[in-house]
N, C-alpha and C. Protein backbone atom coordinates (compact mmCIF):
# COMPACT_ATOMS: atom_id res chain seq x y z
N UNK A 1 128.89 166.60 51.71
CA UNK A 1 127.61 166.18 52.23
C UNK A 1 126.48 166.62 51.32
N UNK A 2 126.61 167.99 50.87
CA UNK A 2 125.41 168.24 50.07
C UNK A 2 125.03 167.57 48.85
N UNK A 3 126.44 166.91 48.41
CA UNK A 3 126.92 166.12 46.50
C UNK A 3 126.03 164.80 47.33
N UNK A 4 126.07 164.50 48.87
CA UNK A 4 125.20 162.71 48.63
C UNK A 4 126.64 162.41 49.42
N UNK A 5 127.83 163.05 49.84
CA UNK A 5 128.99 162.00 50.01
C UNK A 5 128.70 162.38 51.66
N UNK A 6 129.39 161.07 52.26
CA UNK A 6 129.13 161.12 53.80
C UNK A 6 130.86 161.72 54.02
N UNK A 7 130.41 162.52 55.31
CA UNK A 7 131.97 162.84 56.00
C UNK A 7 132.18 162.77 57.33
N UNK A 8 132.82 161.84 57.83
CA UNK A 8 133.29 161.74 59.18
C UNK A 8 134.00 162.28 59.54
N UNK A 9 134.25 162.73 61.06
CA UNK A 9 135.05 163.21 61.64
C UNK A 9 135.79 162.46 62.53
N UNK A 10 137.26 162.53 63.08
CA UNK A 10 138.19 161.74 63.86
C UNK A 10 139.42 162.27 64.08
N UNK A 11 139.11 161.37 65.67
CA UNK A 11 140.09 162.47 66.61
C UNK A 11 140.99 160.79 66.55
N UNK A 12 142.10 161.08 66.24
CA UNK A 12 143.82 160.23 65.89
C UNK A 12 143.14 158.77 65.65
N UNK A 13 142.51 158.57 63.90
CA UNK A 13 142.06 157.72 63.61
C UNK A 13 140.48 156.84 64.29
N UNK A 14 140.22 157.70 65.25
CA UNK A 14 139.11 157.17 65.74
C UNK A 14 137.75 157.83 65.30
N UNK A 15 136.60 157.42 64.69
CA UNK A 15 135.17 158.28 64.33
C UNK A 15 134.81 158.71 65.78
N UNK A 16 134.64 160.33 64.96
CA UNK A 16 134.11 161.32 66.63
C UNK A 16 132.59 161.77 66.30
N UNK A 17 132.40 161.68 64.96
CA UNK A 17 131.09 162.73 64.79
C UNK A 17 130.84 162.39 63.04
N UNK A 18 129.87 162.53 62.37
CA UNK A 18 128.85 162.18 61.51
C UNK A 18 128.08 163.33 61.00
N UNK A 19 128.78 164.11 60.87
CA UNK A 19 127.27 165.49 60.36
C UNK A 19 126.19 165.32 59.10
N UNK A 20 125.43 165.62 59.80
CA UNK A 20 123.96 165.26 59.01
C UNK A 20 123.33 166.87 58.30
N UNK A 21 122.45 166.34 56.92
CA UNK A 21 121.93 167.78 57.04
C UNK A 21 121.09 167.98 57.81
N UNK A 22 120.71 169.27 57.77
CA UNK A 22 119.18 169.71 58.55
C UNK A 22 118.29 170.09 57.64
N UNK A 23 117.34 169.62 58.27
CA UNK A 23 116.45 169.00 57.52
C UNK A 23 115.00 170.54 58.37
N UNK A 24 114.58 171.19 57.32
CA UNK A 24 113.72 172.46 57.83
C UNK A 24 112.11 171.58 57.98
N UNK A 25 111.79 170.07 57.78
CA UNK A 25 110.72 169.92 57.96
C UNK A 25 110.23 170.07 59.60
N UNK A 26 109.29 170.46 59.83
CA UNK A 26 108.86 170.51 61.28
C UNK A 26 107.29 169.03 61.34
N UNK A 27 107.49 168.36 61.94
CA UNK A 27 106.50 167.49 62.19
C UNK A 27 105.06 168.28 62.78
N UNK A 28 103.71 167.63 61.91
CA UNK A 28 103.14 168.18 61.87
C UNK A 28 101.97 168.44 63.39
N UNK A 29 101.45 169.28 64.25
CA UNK A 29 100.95 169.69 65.57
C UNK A 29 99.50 168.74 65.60
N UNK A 30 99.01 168.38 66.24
CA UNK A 30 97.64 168.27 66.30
C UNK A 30 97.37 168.46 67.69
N UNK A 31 96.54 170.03 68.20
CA UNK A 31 96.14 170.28 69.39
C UNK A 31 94.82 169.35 69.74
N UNK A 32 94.93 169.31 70.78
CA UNK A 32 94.27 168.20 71.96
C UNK A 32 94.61 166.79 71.18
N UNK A 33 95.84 166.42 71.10
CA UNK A 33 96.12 165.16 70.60
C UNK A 33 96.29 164.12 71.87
N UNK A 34 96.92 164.79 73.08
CA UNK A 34 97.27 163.75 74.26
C UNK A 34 95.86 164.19 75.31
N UNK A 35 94.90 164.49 75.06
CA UNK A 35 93.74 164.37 75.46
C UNK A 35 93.31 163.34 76.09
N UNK A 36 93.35 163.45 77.42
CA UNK A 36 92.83 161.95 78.13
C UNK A 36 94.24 161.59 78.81
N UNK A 37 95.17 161.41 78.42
CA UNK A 37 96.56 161.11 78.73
C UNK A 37 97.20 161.39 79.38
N UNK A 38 96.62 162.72 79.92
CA UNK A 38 97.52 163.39 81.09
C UNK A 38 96.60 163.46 82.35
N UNK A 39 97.22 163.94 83.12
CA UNK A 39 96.70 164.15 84.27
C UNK A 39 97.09 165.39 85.01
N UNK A 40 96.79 166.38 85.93
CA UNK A 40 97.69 166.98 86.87
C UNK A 40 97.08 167.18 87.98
N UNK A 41 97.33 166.66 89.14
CA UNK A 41 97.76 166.92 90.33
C UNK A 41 96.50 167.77 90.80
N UNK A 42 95.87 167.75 91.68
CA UNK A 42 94.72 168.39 92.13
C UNK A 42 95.80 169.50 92.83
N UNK A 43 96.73 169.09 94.05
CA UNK A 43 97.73 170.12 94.64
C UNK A 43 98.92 170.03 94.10
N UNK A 44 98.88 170.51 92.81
CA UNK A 44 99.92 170.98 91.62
C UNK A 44 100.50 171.98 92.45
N UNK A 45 99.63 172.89 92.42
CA UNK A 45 100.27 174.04 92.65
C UNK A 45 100.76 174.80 94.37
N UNK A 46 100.39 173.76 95.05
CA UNK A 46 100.33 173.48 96.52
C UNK A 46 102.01 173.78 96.63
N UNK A 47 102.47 174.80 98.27
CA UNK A 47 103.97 174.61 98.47
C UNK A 47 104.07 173.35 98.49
N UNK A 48 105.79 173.31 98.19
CA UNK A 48 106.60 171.88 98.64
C UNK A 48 106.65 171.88 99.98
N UNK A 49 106.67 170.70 100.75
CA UNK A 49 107.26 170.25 102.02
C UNK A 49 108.52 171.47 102.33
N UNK A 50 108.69 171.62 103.36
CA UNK A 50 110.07 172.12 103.90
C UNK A 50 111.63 171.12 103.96
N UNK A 51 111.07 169.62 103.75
CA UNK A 51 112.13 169.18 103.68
C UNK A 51 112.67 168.75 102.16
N UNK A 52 111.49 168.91 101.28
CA UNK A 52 112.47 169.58 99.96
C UNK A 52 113.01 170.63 99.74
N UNK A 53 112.20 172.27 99.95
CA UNK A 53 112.40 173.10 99.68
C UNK A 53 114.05 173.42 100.08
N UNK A 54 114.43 172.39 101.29
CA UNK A 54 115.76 172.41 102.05
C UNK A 54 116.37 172.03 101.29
N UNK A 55 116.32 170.98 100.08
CA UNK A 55 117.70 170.35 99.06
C UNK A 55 117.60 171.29 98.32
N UNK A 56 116.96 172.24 98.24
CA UNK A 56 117.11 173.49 96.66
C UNK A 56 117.87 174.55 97.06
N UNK A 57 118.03 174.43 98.05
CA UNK A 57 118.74 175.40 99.34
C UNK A 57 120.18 175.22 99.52
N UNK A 58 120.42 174.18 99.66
CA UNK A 58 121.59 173.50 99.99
C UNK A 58 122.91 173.38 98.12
């Protein structure tokens, strides 16, 4: 893989997997980019109902 050559992997003649390099670039941040885009919930932070809190239970 590192020479440029591809290598597959296979389980009894069949392709299982493809390994790729990794790649250390990180895509670059821009804070307040989704500005406007979101929203949250006036009672975000409000309990759940009792008849959810019951399926987390269960």
């Amino acid at each position: 893989m590192k020479e440029g050559r591809e290598v597959i992997i296979a389980k009894a003649g069949t392709p299982v997997a493809r390994p790729v390099p990794i790649t250390s670039e990180k895509p670059e941040r821009y804070p307040g980019s989704a500005k406007g885009q979101i929203t949250i919930a006036l009672d975000f932070n409000a309990p759940l109902p009792e008849a959810i809190l019951k399926e987390f239970e269960e």
